[in-house]
C-alpha atoms as a PDB file:
ATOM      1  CA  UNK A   1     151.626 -11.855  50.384  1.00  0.00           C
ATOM      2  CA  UNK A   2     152.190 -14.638  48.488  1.00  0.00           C
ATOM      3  CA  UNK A   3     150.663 -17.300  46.919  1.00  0.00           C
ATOM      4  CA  UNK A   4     150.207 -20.853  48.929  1.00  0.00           C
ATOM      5  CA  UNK A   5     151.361 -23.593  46.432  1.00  0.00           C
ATOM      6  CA  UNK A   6     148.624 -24.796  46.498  1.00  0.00           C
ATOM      7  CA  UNK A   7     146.579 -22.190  45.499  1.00  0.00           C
ATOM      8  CA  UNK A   8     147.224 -21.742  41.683  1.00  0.00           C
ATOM      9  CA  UNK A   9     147.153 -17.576  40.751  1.00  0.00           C
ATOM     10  CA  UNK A  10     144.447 -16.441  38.022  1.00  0.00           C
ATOM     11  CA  UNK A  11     147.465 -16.260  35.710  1.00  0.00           C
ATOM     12  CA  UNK A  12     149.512 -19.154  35.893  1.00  0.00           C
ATOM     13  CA  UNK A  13     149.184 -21.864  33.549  1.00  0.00           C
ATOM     14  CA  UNK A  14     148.113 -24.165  36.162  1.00  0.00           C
ATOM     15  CA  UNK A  15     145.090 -22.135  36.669  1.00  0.00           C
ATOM     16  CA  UNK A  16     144.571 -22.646  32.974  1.00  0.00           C
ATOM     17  CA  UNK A  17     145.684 -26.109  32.920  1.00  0.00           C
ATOM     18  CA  UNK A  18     143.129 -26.977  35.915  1.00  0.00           C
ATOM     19  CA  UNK A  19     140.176 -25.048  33.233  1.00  0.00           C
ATOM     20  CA  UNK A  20     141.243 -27.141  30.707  1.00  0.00           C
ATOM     21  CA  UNK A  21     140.629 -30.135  32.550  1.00  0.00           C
ATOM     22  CA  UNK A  22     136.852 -30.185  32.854  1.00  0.00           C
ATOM     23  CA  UNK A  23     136.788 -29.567  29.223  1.00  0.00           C
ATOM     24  CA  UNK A  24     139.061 -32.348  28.221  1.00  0.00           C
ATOM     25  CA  UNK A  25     137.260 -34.433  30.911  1.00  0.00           C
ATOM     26  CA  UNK A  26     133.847 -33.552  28.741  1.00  0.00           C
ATOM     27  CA  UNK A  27     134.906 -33.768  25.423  1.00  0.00           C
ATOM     28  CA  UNK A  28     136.607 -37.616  26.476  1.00  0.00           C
ATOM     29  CA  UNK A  29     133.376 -38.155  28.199  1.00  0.00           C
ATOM     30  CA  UNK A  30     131.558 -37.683  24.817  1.00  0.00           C
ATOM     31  CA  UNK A  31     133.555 -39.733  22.619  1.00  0.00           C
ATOM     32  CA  UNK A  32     133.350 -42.545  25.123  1.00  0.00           C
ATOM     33  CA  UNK A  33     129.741 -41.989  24.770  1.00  0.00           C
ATOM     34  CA  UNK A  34     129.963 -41.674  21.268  1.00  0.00           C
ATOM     35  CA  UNK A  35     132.191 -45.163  21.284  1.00  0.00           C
ATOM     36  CA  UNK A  36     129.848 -47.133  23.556  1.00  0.00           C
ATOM     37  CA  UNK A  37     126.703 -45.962  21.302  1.00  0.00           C
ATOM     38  CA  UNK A  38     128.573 -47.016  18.244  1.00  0.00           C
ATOM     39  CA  UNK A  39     129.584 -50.460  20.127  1.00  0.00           C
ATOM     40  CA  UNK A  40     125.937 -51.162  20.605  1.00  0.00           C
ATOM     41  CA  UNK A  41     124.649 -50.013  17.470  1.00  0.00           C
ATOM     42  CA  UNK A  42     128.160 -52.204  15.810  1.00  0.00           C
ATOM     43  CA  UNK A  43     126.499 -55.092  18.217  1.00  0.00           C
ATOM     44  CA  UNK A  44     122.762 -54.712  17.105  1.00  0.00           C
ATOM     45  CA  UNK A  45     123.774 -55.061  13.653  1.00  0.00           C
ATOM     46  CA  UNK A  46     125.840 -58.078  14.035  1.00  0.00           C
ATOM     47  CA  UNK A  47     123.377 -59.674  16.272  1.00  0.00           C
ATOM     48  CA  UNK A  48     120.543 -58.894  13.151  1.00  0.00           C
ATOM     49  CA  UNK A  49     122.708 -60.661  10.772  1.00  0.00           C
ATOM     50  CA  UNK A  50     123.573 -63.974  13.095  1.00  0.00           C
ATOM     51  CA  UNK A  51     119.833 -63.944  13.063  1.00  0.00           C
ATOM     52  CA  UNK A  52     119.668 -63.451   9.305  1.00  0.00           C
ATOM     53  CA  UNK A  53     121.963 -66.095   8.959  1.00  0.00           C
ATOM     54  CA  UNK A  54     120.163 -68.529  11.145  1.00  0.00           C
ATOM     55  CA  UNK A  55     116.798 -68.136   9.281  1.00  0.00           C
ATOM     56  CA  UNK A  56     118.690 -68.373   5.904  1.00  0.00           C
ATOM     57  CA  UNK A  57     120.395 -71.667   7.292  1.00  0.00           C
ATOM     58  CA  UNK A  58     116.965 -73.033   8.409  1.00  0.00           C
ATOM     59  CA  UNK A  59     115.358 -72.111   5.040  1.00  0.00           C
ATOM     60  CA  UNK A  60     118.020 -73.828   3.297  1.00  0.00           C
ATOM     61  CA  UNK A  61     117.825 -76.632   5.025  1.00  0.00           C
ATOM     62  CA  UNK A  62     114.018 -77.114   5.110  1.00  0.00           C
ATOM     63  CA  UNK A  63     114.481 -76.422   0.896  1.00  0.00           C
ATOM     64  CA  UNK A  64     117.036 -79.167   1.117  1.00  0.00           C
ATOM     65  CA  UNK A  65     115.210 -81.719   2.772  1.00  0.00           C
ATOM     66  CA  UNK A  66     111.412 -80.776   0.564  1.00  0.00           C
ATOM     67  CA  UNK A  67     113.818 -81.416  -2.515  1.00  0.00           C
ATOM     68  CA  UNK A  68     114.989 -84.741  -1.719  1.00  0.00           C
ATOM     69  CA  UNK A  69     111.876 -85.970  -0.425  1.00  0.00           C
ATOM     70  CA  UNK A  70     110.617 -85.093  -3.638  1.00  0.00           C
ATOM     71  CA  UNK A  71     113.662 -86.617  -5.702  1.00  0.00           C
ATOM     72  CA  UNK A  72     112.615 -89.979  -3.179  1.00  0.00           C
ATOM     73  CA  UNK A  73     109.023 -89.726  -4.234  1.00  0.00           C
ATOM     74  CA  UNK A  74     109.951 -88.809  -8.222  1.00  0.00           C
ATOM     75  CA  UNK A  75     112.421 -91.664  -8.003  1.00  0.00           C
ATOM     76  CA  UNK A  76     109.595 -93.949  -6.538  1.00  0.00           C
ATOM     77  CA  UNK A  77     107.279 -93.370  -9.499  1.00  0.00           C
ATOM     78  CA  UNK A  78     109.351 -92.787 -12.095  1.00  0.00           C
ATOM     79  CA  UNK A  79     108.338 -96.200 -13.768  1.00  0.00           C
ATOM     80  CA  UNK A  80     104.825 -95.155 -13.108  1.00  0.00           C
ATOM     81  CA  UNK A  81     104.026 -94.299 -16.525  1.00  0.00           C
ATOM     82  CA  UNK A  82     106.195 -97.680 -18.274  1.00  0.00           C
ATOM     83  CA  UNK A  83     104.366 -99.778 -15.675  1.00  0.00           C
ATOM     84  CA  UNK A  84     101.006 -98.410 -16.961  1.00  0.00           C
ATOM     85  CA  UNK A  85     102.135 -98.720 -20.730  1.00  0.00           C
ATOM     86  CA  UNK A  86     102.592-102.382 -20.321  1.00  0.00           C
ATOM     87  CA  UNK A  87      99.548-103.401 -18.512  1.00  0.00           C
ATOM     88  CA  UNK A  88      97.366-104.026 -22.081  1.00  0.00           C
ATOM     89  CA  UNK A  89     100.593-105.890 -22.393  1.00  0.00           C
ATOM     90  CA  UNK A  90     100.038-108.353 -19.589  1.00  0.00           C
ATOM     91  CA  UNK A  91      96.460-108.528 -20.276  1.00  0.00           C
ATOM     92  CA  UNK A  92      97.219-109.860 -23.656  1.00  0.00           C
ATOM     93  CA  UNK A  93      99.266-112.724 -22.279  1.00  0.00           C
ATOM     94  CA  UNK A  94      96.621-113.268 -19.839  1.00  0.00           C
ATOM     95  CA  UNK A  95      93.787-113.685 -22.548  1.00  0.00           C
ATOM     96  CA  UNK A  96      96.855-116.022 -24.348  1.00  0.00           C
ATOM     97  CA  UNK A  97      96.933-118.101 -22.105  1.00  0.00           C
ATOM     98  CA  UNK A  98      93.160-118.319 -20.869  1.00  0.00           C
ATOM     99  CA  UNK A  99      92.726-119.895 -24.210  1.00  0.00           C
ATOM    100  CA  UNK A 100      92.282-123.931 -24.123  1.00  0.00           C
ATOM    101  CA  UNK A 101      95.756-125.375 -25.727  1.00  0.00           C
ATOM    102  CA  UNK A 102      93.884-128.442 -26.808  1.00  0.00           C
ATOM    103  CA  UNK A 103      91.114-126.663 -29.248  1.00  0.00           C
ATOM    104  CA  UNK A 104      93.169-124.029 -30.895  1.00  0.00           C
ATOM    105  CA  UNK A 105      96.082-124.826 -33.628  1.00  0.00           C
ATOM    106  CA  UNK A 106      99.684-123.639 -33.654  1.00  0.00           C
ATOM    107  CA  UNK A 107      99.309-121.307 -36.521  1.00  0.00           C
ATOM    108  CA  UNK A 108      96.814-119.173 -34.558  1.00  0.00           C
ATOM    109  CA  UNK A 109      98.805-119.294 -31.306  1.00  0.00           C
ATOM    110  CA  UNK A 110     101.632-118.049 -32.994  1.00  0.00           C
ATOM    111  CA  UNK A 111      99.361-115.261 -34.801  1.00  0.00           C
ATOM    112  CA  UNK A 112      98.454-114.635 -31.207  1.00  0.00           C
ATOM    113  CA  UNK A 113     102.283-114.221 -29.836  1.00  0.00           C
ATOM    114  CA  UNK A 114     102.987-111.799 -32.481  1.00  0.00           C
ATOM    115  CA  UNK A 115     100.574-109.842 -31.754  1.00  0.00           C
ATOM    116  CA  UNK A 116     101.499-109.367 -28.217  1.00  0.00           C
ATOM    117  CA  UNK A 117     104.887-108.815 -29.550  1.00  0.00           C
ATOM    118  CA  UNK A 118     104.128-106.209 -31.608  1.00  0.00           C
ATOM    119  CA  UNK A 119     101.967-104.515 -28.921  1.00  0.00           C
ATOM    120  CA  UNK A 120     105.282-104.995 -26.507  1.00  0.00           C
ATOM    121  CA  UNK A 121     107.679-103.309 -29.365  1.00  0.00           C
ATOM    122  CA  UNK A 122     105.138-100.539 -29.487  1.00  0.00           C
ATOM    123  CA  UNK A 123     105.301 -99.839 -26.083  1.00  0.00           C
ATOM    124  CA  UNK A 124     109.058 -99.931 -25.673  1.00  0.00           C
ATOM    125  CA  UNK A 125     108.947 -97.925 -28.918  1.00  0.00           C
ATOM    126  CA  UNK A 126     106.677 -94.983 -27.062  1.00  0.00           C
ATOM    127  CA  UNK A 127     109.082 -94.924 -24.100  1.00  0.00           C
ATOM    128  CA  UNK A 128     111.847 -94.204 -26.781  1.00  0.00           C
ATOM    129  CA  UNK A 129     113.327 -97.978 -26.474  1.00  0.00           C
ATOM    130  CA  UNK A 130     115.042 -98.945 -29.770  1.00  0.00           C
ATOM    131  CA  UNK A 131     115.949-102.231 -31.030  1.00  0.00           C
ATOM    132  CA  UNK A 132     119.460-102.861 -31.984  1.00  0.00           C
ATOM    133  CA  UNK A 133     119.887-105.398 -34.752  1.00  0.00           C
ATOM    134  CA  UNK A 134     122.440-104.784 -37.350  1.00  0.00           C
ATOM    135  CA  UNK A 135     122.188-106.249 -40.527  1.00  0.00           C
ATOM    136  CA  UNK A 136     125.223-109.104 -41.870  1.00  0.00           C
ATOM    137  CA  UNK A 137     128.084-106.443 -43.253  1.00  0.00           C
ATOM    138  CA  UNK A 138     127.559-103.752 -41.244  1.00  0.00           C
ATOM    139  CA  UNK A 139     130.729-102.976 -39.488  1.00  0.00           C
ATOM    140  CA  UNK A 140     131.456-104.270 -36.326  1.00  0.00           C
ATOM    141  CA  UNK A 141     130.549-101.081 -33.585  1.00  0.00           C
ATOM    142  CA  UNK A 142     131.514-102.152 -29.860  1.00  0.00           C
ATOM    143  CA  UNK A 143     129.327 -99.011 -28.547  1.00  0.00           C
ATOM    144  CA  UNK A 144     126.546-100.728 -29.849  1.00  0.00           C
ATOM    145  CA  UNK A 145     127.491-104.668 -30.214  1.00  0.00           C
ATOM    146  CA  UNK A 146     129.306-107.227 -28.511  1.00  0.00           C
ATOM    147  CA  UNK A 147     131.197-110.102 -30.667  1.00  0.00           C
ATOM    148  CA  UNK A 148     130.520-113.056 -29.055  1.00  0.00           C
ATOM    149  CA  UNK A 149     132.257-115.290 -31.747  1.00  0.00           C
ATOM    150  CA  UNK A 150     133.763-114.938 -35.070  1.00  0.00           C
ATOM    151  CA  UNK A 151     132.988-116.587 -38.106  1.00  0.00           C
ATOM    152  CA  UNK A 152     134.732-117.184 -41.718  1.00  0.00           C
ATOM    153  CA  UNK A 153     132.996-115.308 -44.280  1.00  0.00           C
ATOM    154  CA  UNK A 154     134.428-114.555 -47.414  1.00  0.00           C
ATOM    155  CA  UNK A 155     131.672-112.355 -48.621  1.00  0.00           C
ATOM    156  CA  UNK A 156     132.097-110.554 -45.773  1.00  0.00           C
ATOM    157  CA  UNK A 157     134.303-107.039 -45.447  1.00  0.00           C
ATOM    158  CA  UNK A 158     136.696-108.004 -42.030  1.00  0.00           C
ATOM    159  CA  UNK A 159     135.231-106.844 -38.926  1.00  0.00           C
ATOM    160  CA  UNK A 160     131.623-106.630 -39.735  1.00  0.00           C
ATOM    161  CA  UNK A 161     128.430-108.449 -38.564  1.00  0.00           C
ATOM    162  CA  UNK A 162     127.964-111.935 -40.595  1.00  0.00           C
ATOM    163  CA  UNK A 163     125.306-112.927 -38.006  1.00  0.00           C
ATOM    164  CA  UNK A 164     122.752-111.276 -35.627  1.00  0.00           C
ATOM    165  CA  UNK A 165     122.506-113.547 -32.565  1.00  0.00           C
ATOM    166  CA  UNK A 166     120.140-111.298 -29.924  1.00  0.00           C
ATOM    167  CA  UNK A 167     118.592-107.737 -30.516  1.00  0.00           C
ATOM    168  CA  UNK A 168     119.838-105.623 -28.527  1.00  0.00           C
ATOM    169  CA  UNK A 169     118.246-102.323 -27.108  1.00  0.00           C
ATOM    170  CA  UNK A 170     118.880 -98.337 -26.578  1.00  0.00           C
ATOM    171  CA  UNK A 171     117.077 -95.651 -24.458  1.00  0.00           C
ATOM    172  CA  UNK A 172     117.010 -92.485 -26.218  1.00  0.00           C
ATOM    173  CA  UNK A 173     120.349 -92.991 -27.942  1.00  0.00           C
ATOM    174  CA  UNK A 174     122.363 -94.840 -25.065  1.00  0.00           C
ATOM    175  CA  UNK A 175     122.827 -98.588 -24.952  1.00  0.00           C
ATOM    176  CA  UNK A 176     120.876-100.454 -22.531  1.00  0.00           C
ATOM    177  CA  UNK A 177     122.143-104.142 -23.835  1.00  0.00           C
ATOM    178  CA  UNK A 178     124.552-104.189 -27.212  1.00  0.00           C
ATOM    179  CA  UNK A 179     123.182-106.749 -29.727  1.00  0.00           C
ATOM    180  CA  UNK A 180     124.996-109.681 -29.671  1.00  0.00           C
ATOM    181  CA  UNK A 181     126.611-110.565 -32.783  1.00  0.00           C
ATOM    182  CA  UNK A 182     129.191-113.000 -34.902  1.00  0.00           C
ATOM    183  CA  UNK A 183     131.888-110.578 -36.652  1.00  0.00           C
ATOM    184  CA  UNK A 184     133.515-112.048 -39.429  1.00  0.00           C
ATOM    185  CA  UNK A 185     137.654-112.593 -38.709  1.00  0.00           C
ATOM    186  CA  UNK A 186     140.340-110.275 -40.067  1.00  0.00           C
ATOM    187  CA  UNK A 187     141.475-111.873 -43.504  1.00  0.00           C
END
């Protein structure tokens, strides 16, 4: 008898191909497992590292804010130490002018004022204030004076200082106010 169609014989390669098929069907069944474990795992670690990067963002910005409250709170006391500095100052002028204008002379008020003077150069001095004040026929230097005028001078090399009209003032080395000065005209 033979075969039904259906029926595949031990021999025939569709009896070997129908074998095969539980195999394949395992083997595809384990690298979808395989796949979907690796997925997840592929998920897990990107999830960790959105939540790295979240807490790294925070921290930043937490650091960012602590820094420029402090910057605010540096900025708000930087003078702290000037202000202090020139308190003896202010007492001075206080005792100065406590005193009775009708009893003392004008040689010791004076004597008085330059004292306080001195005490405010001193001060401006420790904060690393320096005075500008060229001397007549030293060259004329715009980083460090303005001409407000010039003036014949035949003593006088062209373009330097014949007169020193206001001091002016630098904080460690840059100019805060350029002396004012009369420069003697180009011959």
């Amino acid at each position: 008898m033979r075969p039904t169609p259906t029926e595949p014989n031990a021999d025939s390669p569709e009896r070997e191909s129908a074998d095969a098929l539980p195999q394949e069907r395992d083997v595809l069944i384990q690298e979808r497992d395989a796949l979907i474990q690796e997925r997840n795992s592929l998920q897990q670690e990107r999830d960790s590292l959105f939540d790295r990067l979240a807490r790294t963002t925070a921290e930043f910005q937490n650091a960012r804010r602590r820094l420029d409250a402090d910057k605010d709170q540096a900025v708000a006391f930087a003078n702290g130490a000037l202000i202090k500095s020139l308190l003896p100052v202010i007492d001075s002028f206080e005792r100065a002018l406590a005193v009775d204008p009708s009893g003392g002379d004008a040689a010791a008020i004076l004597k008085g004022m330059q004292i306080v003077h001195d005490q405010w150069m001193t001060v401006l001095k420790n904060q690393f204030v320096e005075a500008i004040a060229p001397e007549p026929g030293t060259p004329f230097d715009p980083a460090t004076m303005q001409a407000v005028m010039h003036q014949e001078d035949e003593k006088a090399p062209p373009n330097s200082v014949t007169q020193l009209l206001q001091r002016g003032y630098s904080l460690h080395g840059r100019t805060l106010r350029p002396a004012q000065v009369a420069v003697s005209k180009p011959q």
